[in-house]
Protein backbone atom coordinates (compact mmCIF):
# COMPACT_ATOMS: atom_id res chain seq x y z
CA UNK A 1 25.98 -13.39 -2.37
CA UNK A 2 23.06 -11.62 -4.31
CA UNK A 3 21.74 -8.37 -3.89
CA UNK A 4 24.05 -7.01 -1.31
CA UNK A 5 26.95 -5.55 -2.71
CA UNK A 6 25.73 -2.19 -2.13
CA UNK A 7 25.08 -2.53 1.76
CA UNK A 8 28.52 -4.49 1.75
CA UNK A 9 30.45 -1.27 0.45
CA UNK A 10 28.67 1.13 2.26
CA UNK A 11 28.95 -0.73 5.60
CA UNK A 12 32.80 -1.28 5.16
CA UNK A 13 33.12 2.49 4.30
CA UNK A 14 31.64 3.14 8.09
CA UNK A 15 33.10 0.71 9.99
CA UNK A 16 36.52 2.11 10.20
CA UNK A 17 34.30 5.48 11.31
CA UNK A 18 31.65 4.41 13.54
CA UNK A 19 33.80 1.35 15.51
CA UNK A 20 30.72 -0.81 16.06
CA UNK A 21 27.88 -1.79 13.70
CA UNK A 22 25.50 -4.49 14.44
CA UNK A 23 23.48 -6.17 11.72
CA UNK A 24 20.17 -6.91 12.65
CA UNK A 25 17.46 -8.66 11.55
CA UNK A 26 15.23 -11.88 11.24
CA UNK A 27 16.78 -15.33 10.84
CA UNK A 28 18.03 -16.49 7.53
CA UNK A 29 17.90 -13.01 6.16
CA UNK A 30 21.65 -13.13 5.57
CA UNK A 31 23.24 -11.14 8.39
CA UNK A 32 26.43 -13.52 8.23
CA UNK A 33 26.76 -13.59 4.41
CA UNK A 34 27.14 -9.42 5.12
CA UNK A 35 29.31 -9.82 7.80
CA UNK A 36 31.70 -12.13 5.85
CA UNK A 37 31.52 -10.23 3.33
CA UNK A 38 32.09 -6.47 5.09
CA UNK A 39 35.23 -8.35 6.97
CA UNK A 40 36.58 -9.57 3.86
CA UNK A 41 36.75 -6.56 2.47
CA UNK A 42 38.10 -4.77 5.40
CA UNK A 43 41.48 -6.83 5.69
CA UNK A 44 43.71 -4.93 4.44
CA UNK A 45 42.79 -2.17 6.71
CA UNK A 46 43.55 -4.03 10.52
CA UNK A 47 47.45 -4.26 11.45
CA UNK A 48 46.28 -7.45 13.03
CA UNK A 49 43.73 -9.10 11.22
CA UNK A 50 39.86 -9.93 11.23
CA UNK A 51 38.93 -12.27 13.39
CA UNK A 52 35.98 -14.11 13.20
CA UNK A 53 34.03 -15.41 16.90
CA UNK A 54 30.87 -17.58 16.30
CA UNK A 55 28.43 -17.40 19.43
CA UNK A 56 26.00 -19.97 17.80
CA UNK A 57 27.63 -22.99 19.89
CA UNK A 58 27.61 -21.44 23.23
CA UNK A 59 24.95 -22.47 25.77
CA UNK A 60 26.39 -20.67 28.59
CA UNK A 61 26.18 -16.73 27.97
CA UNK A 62 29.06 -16.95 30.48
CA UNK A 63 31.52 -17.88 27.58
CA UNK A 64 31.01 -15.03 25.58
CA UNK A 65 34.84 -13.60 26.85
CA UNK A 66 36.59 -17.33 26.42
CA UNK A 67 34.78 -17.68 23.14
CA UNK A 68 36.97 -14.26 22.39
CA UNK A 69 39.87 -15.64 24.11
CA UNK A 70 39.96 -19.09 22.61
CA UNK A 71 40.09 -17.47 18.83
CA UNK A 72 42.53 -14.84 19.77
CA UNK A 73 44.99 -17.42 21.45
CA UNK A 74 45.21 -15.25 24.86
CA UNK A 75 45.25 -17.22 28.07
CA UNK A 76 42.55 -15.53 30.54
CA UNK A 77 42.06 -17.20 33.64
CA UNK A 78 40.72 -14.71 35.94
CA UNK A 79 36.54 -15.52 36.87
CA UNK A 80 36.52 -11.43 35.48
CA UNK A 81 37.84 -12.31 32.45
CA UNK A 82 37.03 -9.14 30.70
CA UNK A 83 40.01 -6.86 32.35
CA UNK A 84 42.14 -9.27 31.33
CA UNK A 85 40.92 -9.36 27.31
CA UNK A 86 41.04 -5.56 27.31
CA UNK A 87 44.59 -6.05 28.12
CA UNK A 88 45.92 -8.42 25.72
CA UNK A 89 44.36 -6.22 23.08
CA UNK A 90 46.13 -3.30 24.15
CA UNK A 91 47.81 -1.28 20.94
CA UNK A 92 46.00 -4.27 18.94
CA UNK A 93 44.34 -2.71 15.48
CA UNK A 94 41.87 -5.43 14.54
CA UNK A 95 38.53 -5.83 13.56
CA UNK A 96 36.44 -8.66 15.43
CA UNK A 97 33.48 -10.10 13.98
CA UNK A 98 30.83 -11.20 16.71
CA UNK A 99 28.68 -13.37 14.99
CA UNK A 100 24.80 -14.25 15.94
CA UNK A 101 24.76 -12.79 18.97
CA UNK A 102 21.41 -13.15 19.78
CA UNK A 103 21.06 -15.68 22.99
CA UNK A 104 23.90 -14.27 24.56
CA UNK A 105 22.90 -10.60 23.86
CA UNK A 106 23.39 -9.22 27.56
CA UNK A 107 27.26 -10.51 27.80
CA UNK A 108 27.85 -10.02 24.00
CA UNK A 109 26.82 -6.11 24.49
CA UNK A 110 28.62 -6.11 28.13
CA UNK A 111 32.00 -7.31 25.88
CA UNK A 112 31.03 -5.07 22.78
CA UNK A 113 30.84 -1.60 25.53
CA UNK A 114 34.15 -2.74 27.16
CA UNK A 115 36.31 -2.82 24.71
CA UNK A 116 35.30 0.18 22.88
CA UNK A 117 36.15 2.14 25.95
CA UNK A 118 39.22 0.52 26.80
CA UNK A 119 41.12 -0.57 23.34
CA UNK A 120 40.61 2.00 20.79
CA UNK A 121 42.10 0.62 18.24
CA UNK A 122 39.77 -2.32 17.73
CA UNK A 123 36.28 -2.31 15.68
CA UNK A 124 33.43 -4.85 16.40
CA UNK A 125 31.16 -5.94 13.58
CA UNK A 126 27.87 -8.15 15.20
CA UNK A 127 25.16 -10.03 13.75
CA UNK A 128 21.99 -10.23 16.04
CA UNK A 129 18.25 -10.49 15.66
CA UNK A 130 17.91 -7.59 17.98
CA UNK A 131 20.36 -4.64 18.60
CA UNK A 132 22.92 -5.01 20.90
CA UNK A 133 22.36 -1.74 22.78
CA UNK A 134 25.65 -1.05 23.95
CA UNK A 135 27.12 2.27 24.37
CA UNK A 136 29.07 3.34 20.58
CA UNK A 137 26.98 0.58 19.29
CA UNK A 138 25.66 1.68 15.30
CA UNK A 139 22.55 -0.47 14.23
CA UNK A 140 22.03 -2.15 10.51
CA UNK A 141 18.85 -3.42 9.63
CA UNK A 142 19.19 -5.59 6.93
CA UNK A 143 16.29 -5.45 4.70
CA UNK A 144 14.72 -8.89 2.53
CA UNK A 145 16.44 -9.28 -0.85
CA UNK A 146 14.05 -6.57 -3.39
CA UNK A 147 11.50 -8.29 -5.14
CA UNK A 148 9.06 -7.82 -8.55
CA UNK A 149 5.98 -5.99 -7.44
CA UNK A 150 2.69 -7.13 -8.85
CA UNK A 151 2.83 -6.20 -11.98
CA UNK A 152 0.55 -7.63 -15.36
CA UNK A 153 2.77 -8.91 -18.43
CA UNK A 154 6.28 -9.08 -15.94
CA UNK A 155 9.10 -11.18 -18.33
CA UNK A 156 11.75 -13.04 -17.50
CA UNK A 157 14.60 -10.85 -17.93
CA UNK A 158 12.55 -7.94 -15.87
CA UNK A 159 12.14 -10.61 -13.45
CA UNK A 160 15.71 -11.39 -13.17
CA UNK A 161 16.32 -8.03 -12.48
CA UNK A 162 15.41 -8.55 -8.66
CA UNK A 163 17.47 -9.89 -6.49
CA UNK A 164 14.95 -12.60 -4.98
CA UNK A 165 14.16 -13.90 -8.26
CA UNK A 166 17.92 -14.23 -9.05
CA UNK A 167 18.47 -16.00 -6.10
CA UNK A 168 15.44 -18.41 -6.54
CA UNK A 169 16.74 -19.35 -10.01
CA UNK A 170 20.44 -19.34 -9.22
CA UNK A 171 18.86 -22.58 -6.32
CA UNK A 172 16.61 -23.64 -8.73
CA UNK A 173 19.24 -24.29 -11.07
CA UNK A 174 21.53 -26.03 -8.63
CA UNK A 175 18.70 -28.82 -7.67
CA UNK A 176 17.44 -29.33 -11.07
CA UNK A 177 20.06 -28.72 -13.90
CA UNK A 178 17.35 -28.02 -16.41
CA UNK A 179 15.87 -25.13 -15.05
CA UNK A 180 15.38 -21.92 -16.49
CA UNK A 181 13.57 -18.85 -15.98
CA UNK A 182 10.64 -18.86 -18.86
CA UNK A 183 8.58 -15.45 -19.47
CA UNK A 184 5.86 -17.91 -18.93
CA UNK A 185 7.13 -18.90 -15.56
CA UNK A 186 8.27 -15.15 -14.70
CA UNK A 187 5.16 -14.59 -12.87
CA UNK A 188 4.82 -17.59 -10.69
CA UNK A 189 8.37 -17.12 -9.22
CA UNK A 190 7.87 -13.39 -8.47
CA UNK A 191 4.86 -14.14 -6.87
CA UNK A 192 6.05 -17.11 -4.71
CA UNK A 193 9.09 -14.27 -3.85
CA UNK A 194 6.73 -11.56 -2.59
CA UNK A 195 5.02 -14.33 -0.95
CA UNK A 196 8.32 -15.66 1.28
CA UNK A 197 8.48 -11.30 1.82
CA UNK A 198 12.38 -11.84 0.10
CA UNK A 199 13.68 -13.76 2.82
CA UNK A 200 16.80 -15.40 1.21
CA UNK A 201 16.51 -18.21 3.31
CA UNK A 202 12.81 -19.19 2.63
CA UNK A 203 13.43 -18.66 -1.06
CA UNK A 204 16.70 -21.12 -1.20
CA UNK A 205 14.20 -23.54 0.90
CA UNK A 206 11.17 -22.82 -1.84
CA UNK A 207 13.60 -23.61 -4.52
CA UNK A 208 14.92 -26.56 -3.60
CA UNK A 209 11.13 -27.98 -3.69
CA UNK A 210 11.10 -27.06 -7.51
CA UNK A 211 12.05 -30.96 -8.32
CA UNK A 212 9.63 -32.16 -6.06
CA UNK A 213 6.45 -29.65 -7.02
CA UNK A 214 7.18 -28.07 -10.09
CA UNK A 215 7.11 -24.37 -9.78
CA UNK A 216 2.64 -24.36 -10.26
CA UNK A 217 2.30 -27.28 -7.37
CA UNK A 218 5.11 -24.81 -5.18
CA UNK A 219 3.04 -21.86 -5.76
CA UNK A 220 -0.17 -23.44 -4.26
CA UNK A 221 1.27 -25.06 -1.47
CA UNK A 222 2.93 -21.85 0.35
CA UNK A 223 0.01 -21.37 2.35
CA UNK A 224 1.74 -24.28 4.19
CA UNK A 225 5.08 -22.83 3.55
CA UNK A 226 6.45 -23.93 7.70
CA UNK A 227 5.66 -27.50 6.80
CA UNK A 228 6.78 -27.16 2.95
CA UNK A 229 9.95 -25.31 2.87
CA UNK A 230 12.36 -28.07 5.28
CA UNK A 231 15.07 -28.75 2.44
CA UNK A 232 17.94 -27.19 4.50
CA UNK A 233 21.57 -27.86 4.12
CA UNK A 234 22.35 -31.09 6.45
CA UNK A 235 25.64 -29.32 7.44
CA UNK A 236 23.93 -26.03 8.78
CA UNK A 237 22.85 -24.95 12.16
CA UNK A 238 19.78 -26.96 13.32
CA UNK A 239 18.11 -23.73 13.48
CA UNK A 240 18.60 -23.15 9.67
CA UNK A 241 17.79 -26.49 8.73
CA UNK A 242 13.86 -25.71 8.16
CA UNK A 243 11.47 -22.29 8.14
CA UNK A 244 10.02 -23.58 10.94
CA UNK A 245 12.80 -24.15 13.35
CA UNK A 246 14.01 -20.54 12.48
CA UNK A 247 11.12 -19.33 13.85
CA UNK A 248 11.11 -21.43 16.85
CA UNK A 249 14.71 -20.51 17.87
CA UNK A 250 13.32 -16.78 17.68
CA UNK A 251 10.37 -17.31 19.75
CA UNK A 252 12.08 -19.11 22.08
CA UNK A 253 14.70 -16.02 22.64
CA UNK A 254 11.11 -14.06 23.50
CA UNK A 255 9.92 -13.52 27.47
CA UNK A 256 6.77 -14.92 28.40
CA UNK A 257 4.82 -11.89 27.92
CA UNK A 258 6.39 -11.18 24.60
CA UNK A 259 5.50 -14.85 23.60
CA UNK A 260 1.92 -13.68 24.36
CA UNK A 261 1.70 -10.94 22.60
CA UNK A 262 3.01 -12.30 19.67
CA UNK A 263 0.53 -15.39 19.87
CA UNK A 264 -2.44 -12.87 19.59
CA UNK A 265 -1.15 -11.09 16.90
CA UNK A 266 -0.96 -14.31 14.87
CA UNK A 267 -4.50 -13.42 14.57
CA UNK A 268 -3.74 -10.56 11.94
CA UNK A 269 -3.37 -12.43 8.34
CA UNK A 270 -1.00 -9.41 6.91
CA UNK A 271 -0.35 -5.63 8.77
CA UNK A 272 -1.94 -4.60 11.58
CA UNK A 273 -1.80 -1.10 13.34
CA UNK A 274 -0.60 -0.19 17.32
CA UNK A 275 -4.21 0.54 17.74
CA UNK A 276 -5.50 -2.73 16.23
CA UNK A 277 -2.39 -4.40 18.34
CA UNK A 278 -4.01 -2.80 21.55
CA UNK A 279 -7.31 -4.18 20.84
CA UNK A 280 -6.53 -8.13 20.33
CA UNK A 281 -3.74 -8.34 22.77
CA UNK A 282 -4.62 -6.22 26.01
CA UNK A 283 -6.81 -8.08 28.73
CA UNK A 284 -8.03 -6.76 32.33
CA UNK A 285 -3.87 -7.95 33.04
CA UNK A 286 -2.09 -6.74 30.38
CA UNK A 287 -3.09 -2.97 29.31
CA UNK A 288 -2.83 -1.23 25.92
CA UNK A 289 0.13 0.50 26.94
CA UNK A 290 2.05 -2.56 28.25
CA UNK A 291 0.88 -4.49 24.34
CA UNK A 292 2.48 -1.28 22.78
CA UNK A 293 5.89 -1.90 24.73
CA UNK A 294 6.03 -5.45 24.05
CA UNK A 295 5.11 -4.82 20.38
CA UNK A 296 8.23 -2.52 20.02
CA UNK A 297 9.85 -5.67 21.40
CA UNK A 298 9.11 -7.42 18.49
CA UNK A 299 10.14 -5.18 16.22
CA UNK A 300 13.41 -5.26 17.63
CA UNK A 301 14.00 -8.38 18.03
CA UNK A 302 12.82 -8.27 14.32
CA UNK A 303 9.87 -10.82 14.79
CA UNK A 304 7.43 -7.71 13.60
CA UNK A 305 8.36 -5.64 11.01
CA UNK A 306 7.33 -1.94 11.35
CA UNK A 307 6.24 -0.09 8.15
CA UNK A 308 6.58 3.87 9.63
CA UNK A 309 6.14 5.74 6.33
CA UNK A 310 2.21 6.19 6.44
CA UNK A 311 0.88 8.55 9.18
CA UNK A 312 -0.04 5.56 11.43
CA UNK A 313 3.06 3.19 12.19
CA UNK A 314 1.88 0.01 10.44
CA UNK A 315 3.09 -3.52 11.76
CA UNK A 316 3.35 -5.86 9.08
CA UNK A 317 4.37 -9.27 9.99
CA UNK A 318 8.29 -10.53 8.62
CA UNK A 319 9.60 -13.23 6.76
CA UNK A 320 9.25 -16.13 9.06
CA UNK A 321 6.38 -14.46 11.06
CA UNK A 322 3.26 -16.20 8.91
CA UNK A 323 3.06 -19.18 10.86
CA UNK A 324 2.33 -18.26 14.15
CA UNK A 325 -0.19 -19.46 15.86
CA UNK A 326 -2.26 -19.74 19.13
């Protein structure tokens, strides 16, 4: 894990005060590698353990109280299963770890809201691209891995003091034994960084390429970065296994309308405003106001990134977001 340490003590200093924290944010931005981590940490503090559920598998949102069940060894058979779970955790001091809840999000909040009310001693930790919005529920966005700005003259070691450029070496290094970090080179990797926005994911894909492209012929291929960056890990979720099937899994999470939207948008090369939203998105069907709903949408369900520090919100697409078209 690299460049999270921080978020990793501070979110397992409020857990044991604030009950339930969801991660959020885009695919392959790490929300499990947290989550792991924040549990880990957190063991010695649960009379009965951490317990880890993965949702990823389940195709039925319906499973979302066996998939609890099954991991905690408790035998519920009634068709409302969730009475049942609140019981066997009764007295229980645990902390369960609901982990990418994201297609299941209506059942995994339904479960999240039930057991804070009716087993106080247990704490939920979730991952999800888009908040839970349950009742107790505290929200995390997890923010890309900090990267070098554009800067004239940067070195290596400045260079290697940024997260995404440690990461991108730390891969580099792994595919192609010989690699190191030259001052030469210093500038090419931070730029192909701020290019991928610090998604960790994109940047473990970009640096796996290194062997094939050399880090010059990497650079000037990123343009093409959902058809370049497909070196996943074999034994990782399909969704994981390329840039663009992370996207795709998100998109195909979206409504109709909120496919739409986000289709016309595509139009915008790098941030857009609500206004500017309004203007390419809204038809004689689909009014301004509806495009400004279904933008907030987006943003979370962490498909548009919101920049709200000028004094017009700014939407600026995320990591994966570059490659939408239509």
């Amino acid at each position: 894990m690299i460049g999270r340490a921080d978020i990793v003590s501070r979110l397992a200093a409020r857990l044991p005060r604030q009950r339930s924290i969801t991660i959020v944010g885009p695919g392959g931005i790490g929300k499990t590698t947290v989550a792991l981590a924040v549990a880990e940490a957190l063991i010695p503090g649960y009379d009965h353990g951490v317990w880890l559920i993965d949702l990823a598998p389940l195709s039925d949102p319906r499973l979302v109280p066996s998939a609890l069940a099954a991991v905690l060894g408790l035998e519920i058979r009634a068709e409302n299963s969730l009475p049942g779970l609140i019981a066997g955790l009764k007295d229980k001091e645990m902390l369960l770890v609901l982990d990418n809840c994201e297609h299941v999000i209506d059942e995994a909040a339904a479960l999240t809201a039930g057991i804070l009310r009716g087993v106080p001693g247990v704490h939920i930790l979730a991952t999800s691209r888009e908040p839970l919005r349950a009742e107790g529920e505290h929200v995390y966005r997890l923010s890309p891995l900090q990267r070098p700005p554009g800067t004239a003259g940067l070195t290596a070691a400045e260079a290697l003091g940024f997260p995404a450029v440690q990461l991108f070496v730390e891969r580099a290094a792994a595919s192609l034994d010989e690699f190191e970090l030259s001052d030469a080179d210093a500038p090419i990797v931070a730029d192909i960084c701020r290019k991928l926005d610090g998604l960790p994911l994109a940047i473990e894909f970009a640096a796996a390429r290194v062997e094939a492209f050399g880090l010059h012929g990497l650079a000037t291929r990123l343009d093409e970065r959902l058809r370049l960056l497909t070196s996943g890990r074999r034994a990782a979720l399909p969704r994981h296994r390329t840039l663009s099937a992370t996207l795709d899994w998100s998109y195909g999470l979206l409504t109709e309308a909120e496919q739409r939207v986000l289709r016309r948008l595509a139009i915008f090369a790098g941030g857009f405003t609500l206004h500017a939203a309004g203007a390419v998105a809204a038809d004689a069907t689909h009014p301004k106001s509806e495009i400004i709903d279904q933008v907030a949408e987006l943003v979370a369900k962490s498909l548009v990134a919101a920049d709200v520090g000028d004094a017009e919100p700014r939407e600026l697409w995320p990591e994966v977001g570059d490659g939408v078209t239509g």
